[in-house]
Protein backbone atom coordinates (compact mmCIF):
# COMPACT_ATOMS: atom_id res chain seq x y z
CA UNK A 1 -35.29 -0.24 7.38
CA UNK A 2 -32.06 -0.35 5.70
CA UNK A 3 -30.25 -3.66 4.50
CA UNK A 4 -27.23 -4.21 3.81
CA UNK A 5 -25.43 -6.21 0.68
CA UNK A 6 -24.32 -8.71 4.19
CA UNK A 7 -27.87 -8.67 5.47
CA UNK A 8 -28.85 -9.70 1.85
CA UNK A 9 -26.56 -12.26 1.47
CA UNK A 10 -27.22 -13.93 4.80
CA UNK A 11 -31.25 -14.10 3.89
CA UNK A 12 -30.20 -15.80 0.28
CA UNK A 13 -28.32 -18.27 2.58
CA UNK A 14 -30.81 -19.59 4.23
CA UNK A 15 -33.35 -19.39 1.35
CA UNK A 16 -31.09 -21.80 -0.12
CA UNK A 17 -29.92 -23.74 2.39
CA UNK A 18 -26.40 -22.90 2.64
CA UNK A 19 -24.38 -22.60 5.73
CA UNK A 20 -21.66 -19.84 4.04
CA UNK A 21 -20.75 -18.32 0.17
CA UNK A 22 -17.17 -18.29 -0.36
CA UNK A 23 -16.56 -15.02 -2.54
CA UNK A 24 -13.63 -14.91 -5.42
CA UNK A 25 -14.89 -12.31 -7.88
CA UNK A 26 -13.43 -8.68 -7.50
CA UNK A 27 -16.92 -6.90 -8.29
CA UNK A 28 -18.81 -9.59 -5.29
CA UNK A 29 -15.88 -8.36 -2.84
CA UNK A 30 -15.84 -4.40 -3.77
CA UNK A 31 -19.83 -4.86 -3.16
CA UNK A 32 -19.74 -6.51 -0.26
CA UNK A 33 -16.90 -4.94 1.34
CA UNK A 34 -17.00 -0.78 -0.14
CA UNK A 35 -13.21 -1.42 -1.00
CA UNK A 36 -11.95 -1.08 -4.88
CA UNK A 37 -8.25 -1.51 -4.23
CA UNK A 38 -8.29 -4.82 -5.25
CA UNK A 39 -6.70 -5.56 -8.92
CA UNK A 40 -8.90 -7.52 -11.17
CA UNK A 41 -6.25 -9.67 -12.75
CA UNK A 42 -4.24 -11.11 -9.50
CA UNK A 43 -5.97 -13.09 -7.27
CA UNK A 44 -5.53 -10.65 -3.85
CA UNK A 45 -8.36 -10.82 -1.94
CA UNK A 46 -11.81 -13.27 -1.23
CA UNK A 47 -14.61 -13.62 1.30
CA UNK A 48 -16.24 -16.31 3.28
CA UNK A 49 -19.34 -15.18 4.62
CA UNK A 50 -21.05 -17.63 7.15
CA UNK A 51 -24.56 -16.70 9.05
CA UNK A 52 -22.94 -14.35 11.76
CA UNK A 53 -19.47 -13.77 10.93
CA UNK A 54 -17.46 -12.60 7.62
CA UNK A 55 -13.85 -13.23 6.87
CA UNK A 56 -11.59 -11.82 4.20
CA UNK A 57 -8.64 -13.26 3.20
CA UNK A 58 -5.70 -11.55 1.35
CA UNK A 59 -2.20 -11.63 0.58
CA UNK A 60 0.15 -9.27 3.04
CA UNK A 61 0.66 -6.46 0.45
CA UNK A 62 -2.81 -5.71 0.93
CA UNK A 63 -2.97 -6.42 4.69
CA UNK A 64 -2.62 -2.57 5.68
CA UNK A 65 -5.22 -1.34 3.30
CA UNK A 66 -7.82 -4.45 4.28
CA UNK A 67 -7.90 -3.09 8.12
CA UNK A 68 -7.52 0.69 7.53
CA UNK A 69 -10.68 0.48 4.55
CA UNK A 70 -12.91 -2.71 5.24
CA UNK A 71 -14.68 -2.79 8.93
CA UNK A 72 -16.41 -5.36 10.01
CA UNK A 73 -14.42 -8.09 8.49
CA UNK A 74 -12.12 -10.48 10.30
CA UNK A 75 -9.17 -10.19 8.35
CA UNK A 76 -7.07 -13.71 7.58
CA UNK A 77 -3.49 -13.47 5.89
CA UNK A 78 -2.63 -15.90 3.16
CA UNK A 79 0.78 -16.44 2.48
CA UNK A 80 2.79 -19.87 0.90
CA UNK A 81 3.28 -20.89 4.54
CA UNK A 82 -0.64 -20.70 5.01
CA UNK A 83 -2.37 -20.49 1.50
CA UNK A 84 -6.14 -19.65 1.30
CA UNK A 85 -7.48 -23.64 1.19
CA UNK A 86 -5.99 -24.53 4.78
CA UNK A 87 -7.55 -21.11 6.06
CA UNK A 88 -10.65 -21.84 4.83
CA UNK A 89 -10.36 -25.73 6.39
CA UNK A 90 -9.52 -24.05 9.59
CA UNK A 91 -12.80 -21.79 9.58
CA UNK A 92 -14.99 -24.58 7.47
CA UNK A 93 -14.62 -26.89 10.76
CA UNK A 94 -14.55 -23.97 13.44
CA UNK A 95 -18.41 -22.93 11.94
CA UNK A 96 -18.94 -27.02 11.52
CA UNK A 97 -19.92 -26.04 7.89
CA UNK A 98 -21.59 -28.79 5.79
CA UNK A 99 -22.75 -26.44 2.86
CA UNK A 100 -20.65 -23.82 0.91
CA UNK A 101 -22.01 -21.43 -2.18
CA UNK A 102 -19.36 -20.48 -4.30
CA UNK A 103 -18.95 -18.09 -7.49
CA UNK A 104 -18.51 -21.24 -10.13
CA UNK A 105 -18.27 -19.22 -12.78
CA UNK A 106 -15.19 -17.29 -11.04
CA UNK A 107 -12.75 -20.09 -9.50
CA UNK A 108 -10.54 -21.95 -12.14
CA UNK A 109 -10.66 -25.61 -12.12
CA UNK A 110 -6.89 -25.28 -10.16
CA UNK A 111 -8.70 -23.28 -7.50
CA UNK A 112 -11.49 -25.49 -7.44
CA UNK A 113 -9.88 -28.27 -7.05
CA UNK A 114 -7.74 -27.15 -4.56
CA UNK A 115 -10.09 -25.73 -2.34
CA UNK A 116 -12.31 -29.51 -2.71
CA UNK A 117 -9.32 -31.33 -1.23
CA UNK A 118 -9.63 -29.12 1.48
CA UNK A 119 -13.16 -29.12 2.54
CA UNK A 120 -13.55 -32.39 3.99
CA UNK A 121 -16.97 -33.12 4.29
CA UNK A 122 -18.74 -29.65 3.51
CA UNK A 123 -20.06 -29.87 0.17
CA UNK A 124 -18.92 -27.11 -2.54
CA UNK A 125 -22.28 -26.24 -4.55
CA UNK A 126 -22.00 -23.91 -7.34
CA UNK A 127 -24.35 -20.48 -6.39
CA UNK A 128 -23.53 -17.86 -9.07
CA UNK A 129 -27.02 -16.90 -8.49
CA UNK A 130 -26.65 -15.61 -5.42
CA UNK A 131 -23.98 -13.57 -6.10
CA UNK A 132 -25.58 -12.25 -8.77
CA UNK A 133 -29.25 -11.41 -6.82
CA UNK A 134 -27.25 -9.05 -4.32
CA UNK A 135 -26.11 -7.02 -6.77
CA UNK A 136 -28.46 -7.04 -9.23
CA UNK A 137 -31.88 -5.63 -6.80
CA UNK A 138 -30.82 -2.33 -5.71
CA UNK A 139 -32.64 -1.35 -2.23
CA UNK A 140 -34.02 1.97 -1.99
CA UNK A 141 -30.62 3.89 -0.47
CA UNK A 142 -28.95 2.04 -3.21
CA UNK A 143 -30.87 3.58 -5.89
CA UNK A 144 -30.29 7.04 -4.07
CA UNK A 145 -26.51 6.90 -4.19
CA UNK A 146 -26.80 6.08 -8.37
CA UNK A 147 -28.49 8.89 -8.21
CA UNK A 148 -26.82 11.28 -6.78
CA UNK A 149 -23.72 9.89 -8.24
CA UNK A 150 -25.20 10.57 -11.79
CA UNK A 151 -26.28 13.86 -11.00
CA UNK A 152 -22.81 14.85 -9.68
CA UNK A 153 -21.44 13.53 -13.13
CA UNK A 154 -24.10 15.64 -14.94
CA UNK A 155 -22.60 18.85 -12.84
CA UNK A 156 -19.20 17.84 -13.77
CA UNK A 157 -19.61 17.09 -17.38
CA UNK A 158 -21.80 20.65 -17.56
CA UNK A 159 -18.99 22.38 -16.06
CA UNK A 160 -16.27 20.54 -18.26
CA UNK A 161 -18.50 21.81 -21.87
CA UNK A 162 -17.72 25.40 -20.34
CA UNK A 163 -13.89 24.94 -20.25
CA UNK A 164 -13.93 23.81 -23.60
């Protein structure tokens, strides 16, 4: 049976007790999502996963790319008019969340903070663990795909010693 980084993630959140992660770091979201368009200076793009749905958020220069490369993800725009803490309010109290996992060693203490005002009565508890586990045990189709992906660089670096 395969599982997925999402089917993962949801078993770590109820392992630990928590009713959603909220996702900031670039290599969490290309893992979870399959999508590398994301920069890794700008802030441009984070998840909130929950038990049974998944929401990314992004800014609108990135709007097209979200729906044409990431399925399965209710996309949420975040602008100035509607910046990422009120979205996440708005879904925090729609999935009556009391406990959210976050990547503490990601947000700054401005994000942090921001986000905390927001919350109202869900609690913000620091998971970098989590975020970490899903990416660190490769399932078995994982393992494949490094794989294959290292063979096809052997090929290509075999061919490139013959053109030089």
């Amino acid at each position: 049976m395969k599982t997925t980084p999402l089917a993962k993630l949801r078993m770590l959140l109820k392992k630990h007790h928590l009713d959603a992660f909220f996702i900031s770091s670039v290599p969490s979201i290309t893992y979870l999502t399959r999508f590398s368009g994301f920069d890794n200076e700008d802030r441009n793009a984070f998840l909130l996963i929950t038990k049974t749905k998944q929401y990314i958020f992004t800014h609108g220069i990135y709007k097209k790319a979200a729906q044409t490369h990431i399925k399965n993800f209710t996309l949420v725009d975040i602008a100035r008019e509607q910046p990422l803490s009120q979205s996440l309010h708005t879904l925090i109290q729609k999935h009556q969340l009391k406990k959210l996992g976050f990547e503490g060693y990601d947000l700054t203490y401005n994000e942090y903070t921001s986000l905390a005002k927001k919350t109202g009565t869900c609690i913000l508890i620091p998971a970098d663990h989590i975020a970490d586990e899903i990416r660190i045990k490769k399932s078995p189709e994982e393992i494949r795909a490094i794989e294959k992906a290292c063979m096809l660089g052997d090929t290509a670096f075999t061919y490139l010693l013959t053109k030089i």
